[in-house]
C-alpha atoms as a PDB file:
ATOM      1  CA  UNK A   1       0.000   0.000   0.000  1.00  0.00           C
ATOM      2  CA  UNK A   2       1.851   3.544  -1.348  1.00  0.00           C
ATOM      3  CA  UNK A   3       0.395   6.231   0.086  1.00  0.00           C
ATOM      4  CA  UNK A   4       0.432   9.738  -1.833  1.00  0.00           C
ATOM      5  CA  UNK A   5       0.843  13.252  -0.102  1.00  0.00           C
ATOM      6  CA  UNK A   6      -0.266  16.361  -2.023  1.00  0.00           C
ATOM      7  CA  UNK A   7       0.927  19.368  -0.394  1.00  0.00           C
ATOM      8  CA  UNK A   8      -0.668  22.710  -1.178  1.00  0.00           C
ATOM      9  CA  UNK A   9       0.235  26.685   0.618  1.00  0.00           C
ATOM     10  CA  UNK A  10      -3.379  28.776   0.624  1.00  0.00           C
ATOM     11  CA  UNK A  11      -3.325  32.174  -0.253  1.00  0.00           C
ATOM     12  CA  UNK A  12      -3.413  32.672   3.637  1.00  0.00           C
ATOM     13  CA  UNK A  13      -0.448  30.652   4.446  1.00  0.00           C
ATOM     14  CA  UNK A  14      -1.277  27.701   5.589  1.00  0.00           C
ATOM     15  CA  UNK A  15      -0.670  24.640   3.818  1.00  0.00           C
ATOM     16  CA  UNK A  16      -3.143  21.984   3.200  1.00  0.00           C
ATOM     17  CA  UNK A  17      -1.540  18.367   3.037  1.00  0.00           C
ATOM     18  CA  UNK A  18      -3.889  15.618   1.463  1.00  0.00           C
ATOM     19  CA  UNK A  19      -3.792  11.725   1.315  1.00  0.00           C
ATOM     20  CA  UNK A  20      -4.690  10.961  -2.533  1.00  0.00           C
ATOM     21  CA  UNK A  21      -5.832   7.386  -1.711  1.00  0.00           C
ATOM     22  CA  UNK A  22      -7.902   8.215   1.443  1.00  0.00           C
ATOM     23  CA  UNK A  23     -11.045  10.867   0.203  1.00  0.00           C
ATOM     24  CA  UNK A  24     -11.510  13.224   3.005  1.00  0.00           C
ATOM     25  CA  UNK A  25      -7.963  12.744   4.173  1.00  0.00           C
ATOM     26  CA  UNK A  26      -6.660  15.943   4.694  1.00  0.00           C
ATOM     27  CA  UNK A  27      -4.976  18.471   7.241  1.00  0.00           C
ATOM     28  CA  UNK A  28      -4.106  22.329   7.542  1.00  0.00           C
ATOM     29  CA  UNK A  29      -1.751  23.184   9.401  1.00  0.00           C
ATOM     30  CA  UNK A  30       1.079  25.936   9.757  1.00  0.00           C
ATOM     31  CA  UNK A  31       3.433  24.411   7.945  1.00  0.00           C
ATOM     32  CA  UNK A  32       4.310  21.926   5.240  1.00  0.00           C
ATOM     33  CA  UNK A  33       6.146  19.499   7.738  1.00  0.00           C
ATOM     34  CA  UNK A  34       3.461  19.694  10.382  1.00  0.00           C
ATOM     35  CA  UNK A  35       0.435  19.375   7.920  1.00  0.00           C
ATOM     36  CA  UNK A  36       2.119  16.601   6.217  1.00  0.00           C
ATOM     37  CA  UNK A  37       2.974  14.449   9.604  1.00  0.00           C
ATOM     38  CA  UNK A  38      -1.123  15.307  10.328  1.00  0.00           C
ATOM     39  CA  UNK A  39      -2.469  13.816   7.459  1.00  0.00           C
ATOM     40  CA  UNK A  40       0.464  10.571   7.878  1.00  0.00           C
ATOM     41  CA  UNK A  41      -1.306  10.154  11.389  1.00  0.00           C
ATOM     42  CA  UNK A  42      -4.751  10.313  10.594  1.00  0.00           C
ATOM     43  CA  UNK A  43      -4.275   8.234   6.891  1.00  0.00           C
ATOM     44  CA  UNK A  44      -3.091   5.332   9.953  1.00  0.00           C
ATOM     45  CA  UNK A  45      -6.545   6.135  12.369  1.00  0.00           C
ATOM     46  CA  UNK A  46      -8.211   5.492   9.114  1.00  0.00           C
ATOM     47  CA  UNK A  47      -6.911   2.263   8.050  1.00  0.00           C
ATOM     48  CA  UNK A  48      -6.623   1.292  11.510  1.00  0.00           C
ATOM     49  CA  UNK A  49     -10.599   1.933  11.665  1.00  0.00           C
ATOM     50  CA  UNK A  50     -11.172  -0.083   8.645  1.00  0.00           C
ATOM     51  CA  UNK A  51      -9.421  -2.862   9.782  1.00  0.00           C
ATOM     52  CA  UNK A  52     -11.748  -2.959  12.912  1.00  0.00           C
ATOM     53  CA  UNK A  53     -14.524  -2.677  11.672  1.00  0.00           C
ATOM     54  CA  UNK A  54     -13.876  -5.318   9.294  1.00  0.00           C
ATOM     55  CA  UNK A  55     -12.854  -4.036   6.228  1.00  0.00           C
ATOM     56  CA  UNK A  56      -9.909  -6.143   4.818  1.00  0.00           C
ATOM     57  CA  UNK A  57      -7.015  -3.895   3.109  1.00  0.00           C
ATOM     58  CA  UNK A  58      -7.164  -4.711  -0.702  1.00  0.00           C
ATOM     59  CA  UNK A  59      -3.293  -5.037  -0.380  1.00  0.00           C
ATOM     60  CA  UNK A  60      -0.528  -6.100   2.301  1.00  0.00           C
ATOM     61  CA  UNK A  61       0.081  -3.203   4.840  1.00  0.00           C
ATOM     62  CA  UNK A  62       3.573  -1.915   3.615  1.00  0.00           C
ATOM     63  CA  UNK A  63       2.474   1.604   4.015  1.00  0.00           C
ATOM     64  CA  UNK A  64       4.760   4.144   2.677  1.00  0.00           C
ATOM     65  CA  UNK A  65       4.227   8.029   2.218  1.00  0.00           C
ATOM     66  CA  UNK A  66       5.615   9.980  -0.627  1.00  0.00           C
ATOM     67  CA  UNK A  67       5.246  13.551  -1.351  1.00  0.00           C
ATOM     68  CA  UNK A  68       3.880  14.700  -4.870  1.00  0.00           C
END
């Protein structure tokens, strides 16, 4: 499972990181490195909920993030 982070700055300076595989992943934050490690954290609460609620991963959890 590769995981894709889009990165984004707003016109009001914050910057918007977003996991491509994951709809409604997606964090602001203050900075690039901060909204990126956000949206790596939640991407895992998400899978982690799927798994427990019984939703088996379509592929082996290798997860890797990479920055577009």
């Amino acid at each position: 499972m590769n995981l894709t982070i889009e990165t984004e700055q707003e016109e009001d300076g914050r910057w918007i990181a977003e996991i491509l595989e994951i709809p409604g992943a997606l964090k602001y934050a203050a900075t690039r490195e901060e909204a990126i490690a956000q949206a790596e954290a939640l991407a895992l609460r998400v899978i982690a909920d799927r798994i427990e609620h019984g939703e088996s991963p379509i592929e082996p959890i290798h997860i890797t993030f990479a920055a577009a």
